[in-house]
C-alpha atoms as a PDB file:
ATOM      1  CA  UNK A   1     161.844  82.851 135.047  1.00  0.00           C
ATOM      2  CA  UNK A   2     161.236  79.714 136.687  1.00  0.00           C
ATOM      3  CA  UNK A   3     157.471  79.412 138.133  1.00  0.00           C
ATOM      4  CA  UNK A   4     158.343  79.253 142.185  1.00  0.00           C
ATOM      5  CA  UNK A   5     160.753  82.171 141.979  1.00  0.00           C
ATOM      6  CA  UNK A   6     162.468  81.953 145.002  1.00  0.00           C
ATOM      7  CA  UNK A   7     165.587  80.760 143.532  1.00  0.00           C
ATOM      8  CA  UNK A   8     166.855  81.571 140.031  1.00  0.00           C
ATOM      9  CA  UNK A   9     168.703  78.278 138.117  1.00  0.00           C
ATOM     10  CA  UNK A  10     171.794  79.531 136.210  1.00  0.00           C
ATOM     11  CA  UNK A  11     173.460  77.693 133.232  1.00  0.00           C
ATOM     12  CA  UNK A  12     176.791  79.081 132.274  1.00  0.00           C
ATOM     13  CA  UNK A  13     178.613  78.403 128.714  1.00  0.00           C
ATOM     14  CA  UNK A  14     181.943  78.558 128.548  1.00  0.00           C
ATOM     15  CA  UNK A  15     184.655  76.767 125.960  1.00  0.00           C
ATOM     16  CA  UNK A  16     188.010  77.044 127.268  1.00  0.00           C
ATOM     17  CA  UNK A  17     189.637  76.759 130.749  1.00  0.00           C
ATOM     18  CA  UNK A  18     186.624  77.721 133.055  1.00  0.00           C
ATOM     19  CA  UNK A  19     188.825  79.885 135.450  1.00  0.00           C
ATOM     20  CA  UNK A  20     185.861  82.526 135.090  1.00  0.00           C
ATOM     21  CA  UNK A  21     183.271  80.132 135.611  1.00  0.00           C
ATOM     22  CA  UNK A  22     185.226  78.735 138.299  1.00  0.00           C
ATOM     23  CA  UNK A  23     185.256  82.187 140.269  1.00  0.00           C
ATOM     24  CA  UNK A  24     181.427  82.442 139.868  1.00  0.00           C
ATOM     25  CA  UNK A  25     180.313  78.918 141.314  1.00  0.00           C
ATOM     26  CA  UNK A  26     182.748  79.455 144.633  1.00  0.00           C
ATOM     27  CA  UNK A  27     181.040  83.322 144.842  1.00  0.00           C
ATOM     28  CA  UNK A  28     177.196  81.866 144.123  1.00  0.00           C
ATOM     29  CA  UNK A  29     177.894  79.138 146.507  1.00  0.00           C
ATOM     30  CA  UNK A  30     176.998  81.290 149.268  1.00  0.00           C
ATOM     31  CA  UNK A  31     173.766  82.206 148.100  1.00  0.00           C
ATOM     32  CA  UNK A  32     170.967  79.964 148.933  1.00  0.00           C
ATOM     33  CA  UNK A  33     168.754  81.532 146.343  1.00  0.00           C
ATOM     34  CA  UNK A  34     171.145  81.512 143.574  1.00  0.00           C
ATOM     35  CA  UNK A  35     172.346  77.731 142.114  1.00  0.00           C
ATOM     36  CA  UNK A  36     174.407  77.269 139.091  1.00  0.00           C
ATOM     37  CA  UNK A  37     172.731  74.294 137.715  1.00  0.00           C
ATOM     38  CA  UNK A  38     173.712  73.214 134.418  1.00  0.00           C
ATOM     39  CA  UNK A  39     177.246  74.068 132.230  1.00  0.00           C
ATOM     40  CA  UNK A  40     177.074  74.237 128.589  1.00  0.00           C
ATOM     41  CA  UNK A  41     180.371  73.811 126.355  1.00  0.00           C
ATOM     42  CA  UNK A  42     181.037  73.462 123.028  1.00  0.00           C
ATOM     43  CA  UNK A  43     184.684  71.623 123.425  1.00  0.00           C
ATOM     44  CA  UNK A  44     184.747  68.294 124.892  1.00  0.00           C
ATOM     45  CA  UNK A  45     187.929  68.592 126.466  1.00  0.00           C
ATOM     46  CA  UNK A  46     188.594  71.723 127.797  1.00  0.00           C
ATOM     47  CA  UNK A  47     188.798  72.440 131.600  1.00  0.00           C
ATOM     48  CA  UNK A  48     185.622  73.732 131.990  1.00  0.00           C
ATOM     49  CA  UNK A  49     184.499  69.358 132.257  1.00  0.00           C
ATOM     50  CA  UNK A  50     186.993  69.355 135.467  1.00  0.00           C
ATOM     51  CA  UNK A  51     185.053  72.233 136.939  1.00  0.00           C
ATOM     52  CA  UNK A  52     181.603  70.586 136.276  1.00  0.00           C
ATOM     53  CA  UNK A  53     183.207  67.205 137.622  1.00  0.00           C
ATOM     54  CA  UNK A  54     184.817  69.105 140.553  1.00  0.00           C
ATOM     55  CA  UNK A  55     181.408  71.243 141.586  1.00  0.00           C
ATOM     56  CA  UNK A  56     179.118  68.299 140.563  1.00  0.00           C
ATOM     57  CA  UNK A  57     177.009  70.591 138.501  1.00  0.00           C
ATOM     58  CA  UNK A  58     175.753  68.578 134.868  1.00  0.00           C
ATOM     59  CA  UNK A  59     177.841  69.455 131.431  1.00  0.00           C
ATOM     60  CA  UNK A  60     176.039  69.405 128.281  1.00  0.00           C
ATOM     61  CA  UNK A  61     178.219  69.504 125.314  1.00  0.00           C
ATOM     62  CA  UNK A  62     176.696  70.601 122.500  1.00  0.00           C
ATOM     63  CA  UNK A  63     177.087  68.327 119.150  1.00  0.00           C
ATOM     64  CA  UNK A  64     178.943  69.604 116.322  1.00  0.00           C
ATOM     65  CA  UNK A  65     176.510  67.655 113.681  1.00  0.00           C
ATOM     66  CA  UNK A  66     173.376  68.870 114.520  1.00  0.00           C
ATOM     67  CA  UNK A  67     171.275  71.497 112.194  1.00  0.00           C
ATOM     68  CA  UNK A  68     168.946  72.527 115.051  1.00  0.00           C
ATOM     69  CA  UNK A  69     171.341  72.890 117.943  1.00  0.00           C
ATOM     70  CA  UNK A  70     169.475  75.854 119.254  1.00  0.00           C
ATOM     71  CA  UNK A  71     166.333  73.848 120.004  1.00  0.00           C
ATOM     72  CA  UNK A  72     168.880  71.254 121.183  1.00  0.00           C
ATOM     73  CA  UNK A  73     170.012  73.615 123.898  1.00  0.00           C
ATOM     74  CA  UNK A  74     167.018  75.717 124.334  1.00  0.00           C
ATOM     75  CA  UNK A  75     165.707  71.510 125.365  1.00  0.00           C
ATOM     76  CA  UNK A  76     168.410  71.040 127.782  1.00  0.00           C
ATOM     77  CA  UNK A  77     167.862  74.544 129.481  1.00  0.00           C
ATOM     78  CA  UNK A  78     164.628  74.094 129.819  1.00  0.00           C
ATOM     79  CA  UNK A  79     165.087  70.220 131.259  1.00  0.00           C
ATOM     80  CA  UNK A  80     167.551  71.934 133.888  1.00  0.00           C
ATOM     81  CA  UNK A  81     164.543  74.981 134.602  1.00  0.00           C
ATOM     82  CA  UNK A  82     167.118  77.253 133.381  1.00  0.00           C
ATOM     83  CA  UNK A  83     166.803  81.170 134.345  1.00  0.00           C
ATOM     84  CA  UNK A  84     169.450  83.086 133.426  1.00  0.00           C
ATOM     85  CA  UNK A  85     172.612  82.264 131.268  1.00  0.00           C
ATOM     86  CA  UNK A  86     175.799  83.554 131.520  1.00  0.00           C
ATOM     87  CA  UNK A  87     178.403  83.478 129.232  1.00  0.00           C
ATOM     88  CA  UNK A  88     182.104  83.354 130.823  1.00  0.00           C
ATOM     89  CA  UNK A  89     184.945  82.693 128.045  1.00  0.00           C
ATOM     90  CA  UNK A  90     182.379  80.942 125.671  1.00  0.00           C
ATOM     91  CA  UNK A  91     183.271  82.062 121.904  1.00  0.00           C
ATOM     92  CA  UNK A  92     179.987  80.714 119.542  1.00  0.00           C
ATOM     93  CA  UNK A  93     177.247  82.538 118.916  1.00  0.00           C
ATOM     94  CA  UNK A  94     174.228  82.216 120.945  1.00  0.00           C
ATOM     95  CA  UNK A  95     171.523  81.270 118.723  1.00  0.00           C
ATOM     96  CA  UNK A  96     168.292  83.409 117.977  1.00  0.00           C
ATOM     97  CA  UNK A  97     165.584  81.338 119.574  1.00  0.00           C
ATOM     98  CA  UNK A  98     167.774  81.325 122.776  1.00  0.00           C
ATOM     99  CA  UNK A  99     167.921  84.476 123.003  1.00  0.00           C
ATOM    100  CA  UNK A 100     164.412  85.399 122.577  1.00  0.00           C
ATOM    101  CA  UNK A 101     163.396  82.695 125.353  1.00  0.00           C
ATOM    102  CA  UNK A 102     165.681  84.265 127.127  1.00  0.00           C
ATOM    103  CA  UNK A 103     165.182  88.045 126.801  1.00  0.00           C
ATOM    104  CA  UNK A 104     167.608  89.980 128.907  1.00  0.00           C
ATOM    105  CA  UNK A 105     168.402  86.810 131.072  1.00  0.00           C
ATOM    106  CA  UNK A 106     171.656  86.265 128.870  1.00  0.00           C
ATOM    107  CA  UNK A 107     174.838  88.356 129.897  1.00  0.00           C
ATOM    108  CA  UNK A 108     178.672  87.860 128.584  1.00  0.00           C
ATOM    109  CA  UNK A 109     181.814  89.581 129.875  1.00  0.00           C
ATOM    110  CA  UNK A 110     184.489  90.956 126.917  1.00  0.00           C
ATOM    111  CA  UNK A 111     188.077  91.776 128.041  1.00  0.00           C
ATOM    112  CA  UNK A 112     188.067  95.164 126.762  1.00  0.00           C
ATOM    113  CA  UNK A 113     186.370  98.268 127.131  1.00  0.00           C
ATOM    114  CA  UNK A 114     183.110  98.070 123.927  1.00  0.00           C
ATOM    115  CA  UNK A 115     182.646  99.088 122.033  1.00  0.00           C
ATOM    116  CA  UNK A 116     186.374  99.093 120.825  1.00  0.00           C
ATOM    117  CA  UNK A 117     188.367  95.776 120.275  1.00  0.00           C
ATOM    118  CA  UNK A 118     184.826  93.817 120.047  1.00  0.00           C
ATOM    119  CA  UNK A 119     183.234  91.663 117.243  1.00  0.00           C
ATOM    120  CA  UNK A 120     183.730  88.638 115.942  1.00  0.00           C
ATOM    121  CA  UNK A 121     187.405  87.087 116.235  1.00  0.00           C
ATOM    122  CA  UNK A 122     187.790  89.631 119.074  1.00  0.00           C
ATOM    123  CA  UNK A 123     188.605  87.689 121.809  1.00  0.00           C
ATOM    124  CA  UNK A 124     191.188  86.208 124.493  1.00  0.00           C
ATOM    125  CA  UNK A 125     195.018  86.752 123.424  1.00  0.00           C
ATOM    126  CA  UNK A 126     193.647  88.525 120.355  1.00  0.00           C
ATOM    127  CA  UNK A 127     192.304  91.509 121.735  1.00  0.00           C
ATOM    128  CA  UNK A 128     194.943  91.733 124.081  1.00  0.00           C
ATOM    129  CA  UNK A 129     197.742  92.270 121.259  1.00  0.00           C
ATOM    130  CA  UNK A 130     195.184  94.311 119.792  1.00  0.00           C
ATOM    131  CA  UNK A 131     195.255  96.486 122.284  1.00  0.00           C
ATOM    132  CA  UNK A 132     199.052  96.619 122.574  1.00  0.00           C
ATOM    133  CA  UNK A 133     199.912  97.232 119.026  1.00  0.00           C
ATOM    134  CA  UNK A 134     197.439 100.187 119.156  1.00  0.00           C
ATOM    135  CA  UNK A 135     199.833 101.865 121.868  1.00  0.00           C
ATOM    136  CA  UNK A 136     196.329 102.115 123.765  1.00  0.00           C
ATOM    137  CA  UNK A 137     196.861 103.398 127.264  1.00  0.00           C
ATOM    138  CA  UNK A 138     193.979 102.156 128.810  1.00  0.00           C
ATOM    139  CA  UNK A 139     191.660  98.580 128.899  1.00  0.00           C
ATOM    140  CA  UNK A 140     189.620  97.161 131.000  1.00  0.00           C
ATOM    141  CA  UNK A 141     186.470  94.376 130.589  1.00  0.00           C
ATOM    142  CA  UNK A 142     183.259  95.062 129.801  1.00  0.00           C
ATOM    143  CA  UNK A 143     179.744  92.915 131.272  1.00  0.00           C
ATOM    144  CA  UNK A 144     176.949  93.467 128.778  1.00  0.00           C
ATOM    145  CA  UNK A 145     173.401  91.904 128.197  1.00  0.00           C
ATOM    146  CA  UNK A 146     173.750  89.887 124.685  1.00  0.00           C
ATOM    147  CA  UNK A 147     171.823  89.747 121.444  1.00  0.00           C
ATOM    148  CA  UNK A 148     171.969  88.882 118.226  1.00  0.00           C
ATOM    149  CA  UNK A 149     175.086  90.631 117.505  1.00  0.00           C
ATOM    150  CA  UNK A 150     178.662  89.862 118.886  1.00  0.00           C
ATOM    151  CA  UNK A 151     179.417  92.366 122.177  1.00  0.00           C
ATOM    152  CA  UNK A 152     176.822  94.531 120.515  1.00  0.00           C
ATOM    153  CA  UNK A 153     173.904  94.482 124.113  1.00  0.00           C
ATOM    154  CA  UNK A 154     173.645  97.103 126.391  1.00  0.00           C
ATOM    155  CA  UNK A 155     176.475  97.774 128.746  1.00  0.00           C
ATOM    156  CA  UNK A 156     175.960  96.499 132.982  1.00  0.00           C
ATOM    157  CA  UNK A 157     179.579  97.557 133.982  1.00  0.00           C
ATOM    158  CA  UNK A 158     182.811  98.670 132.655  1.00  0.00           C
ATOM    159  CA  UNK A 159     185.790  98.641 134.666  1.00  0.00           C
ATOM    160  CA  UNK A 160     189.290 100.090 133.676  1.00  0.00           C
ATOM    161  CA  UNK A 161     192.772  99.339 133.847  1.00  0.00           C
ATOM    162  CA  UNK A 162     196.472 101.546 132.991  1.00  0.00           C
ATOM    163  CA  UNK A 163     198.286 100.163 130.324  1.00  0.00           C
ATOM    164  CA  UNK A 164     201.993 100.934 130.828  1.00  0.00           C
ATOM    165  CA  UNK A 165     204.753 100.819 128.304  1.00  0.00           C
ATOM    166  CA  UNK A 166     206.380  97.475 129.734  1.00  0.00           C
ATOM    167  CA  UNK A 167     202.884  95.728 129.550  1.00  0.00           C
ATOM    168  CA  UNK A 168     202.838  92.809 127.412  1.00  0.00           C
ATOM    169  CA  UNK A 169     199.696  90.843 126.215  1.00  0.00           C
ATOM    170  CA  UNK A 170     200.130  88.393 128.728  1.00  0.00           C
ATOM    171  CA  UNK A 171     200.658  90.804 131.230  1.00  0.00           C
ATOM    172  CA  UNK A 172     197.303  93.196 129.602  1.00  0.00           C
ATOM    173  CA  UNK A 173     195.602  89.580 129.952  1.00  0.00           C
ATOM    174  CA  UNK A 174     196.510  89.059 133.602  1.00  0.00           C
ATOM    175  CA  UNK A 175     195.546  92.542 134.890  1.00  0.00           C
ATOM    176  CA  UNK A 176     191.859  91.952 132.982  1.00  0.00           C
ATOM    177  CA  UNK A 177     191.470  88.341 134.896  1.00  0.00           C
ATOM    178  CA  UNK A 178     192.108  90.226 137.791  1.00  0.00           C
ATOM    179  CA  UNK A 179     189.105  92.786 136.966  1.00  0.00           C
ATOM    180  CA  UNK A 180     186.941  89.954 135.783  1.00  0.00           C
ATOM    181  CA  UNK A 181     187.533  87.448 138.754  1.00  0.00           C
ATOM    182  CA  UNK A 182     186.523  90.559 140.834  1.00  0.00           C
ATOM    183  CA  UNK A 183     183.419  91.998 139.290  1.00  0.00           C
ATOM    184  CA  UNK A 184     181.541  89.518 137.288  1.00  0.00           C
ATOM    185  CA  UNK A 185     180.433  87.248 140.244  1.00  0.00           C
ATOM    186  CA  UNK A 186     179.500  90.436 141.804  1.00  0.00           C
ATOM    187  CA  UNK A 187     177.649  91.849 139.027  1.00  0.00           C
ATOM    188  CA  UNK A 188     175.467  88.143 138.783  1.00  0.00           C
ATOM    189  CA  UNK A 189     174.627  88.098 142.106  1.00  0.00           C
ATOM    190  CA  UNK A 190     173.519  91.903 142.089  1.00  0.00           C
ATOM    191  CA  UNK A 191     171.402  91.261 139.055  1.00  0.00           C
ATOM    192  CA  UNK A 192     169.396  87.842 140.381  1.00  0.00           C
ATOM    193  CA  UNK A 193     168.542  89.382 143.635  1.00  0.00           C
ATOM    194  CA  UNK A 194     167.056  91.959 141.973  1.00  0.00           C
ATOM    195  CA  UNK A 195     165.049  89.611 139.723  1.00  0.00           C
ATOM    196  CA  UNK A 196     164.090  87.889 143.149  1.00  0.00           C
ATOM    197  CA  UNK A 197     163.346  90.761 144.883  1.00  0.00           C
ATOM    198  CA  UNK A 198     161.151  92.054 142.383  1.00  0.00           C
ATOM    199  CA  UNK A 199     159.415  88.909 141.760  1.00  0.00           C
ATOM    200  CA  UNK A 200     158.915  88.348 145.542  1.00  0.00           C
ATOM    201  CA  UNK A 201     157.368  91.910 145.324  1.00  0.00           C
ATOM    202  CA  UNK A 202     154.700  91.423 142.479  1.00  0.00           C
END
């Protein structure tokens, strides 16, 4: 945590779109203690750049040539007084030395419920059809703390949805989104004011 500790900086990584990441910024806005203050990406041109441009919140895209790009990033997060990192839609790994710097600060949300349909490959479309070819009759997403193995950390929140015979995996998709768009700002904000609160109280 930063040294003041009466706001928490956020960075969030994310590769595609940035729909999730979107959804977060517009729900954090309202919080004067909580500012999203750096976006990391590994594509150069995927939405998530018009959602940086369109917030005015600093993109760092991380090169595809370099050996050390955890110290790269860990650099940048630091520059920015980085917090807490959440993941929303970003598929790499998060490296080692990130993750110890950042010690239960890092937290991803998976569109189904772990630990089935995770690991690596296991995500977007492809869980979804997944999910459907296994007749399953029941997703939902999952928000978990990360380490050093993929949707491996500790569970926050799992929320569930019906999967009906007619559901498709666009339509599986659309029903997660909805899940996601509701609960993961929620579940940020819940988490930093209780950092704050606690720090406030030490």
């Amino acid at each position: 945590m930063s040294q003041a500790l009466e706001n928490i900086q956020i960075a969030i990584f994310a590769s595609g779109n940035g729909t999730n990441a979107e959804n977060i910024i517009s729900h954090l806005k309202n919080i004067s203690t909580i500012n999203v203050s750096l976006i990391v990406s590994d594509k150069e041109n995927a939405g998530i750049h018009d959602v940086a441009f369109k917030n005015k919140i600093p993109i760092f895209v991380i090169p595809k040539s370099d050996i050390n790009i955890g110290d790269e990033i860990l650099r940048h997060l630091k520059s920015h007084q980085i917090d807490f990192i959440v993941l929303a839609g970003y598929l790499k790994k998060i490296p080692v030395n990130i993750l110890r710097a950042y010690e239960r600060n890092v937290i991803n949300i998976h569109p189904a419920l772990l630990p089935k349909y995770g690991g690596k490959g296991m995500y977007g479309k492809h869980v979804h059809e997944a999910v459907i070819e296994n007749k399953e009759t029941e997703s939902g997403m999952t928000i978990h703390y990360v380490d050093e193995i993929y949707d491996n950390g500790e569970i926050i929140l799992q929320e569930k949805c019906s999967i009906s015979e007619n559901d498709t995996a666009d339509t599986l998709a659309e029903k997660i989104h909805q899940l996601e768009h509701k609960h993961y700002p929620e579940v940020i904000a819940s988490l930093l004011k209780t950092k704050i609160n606690v720090k406030k109280t030490d």
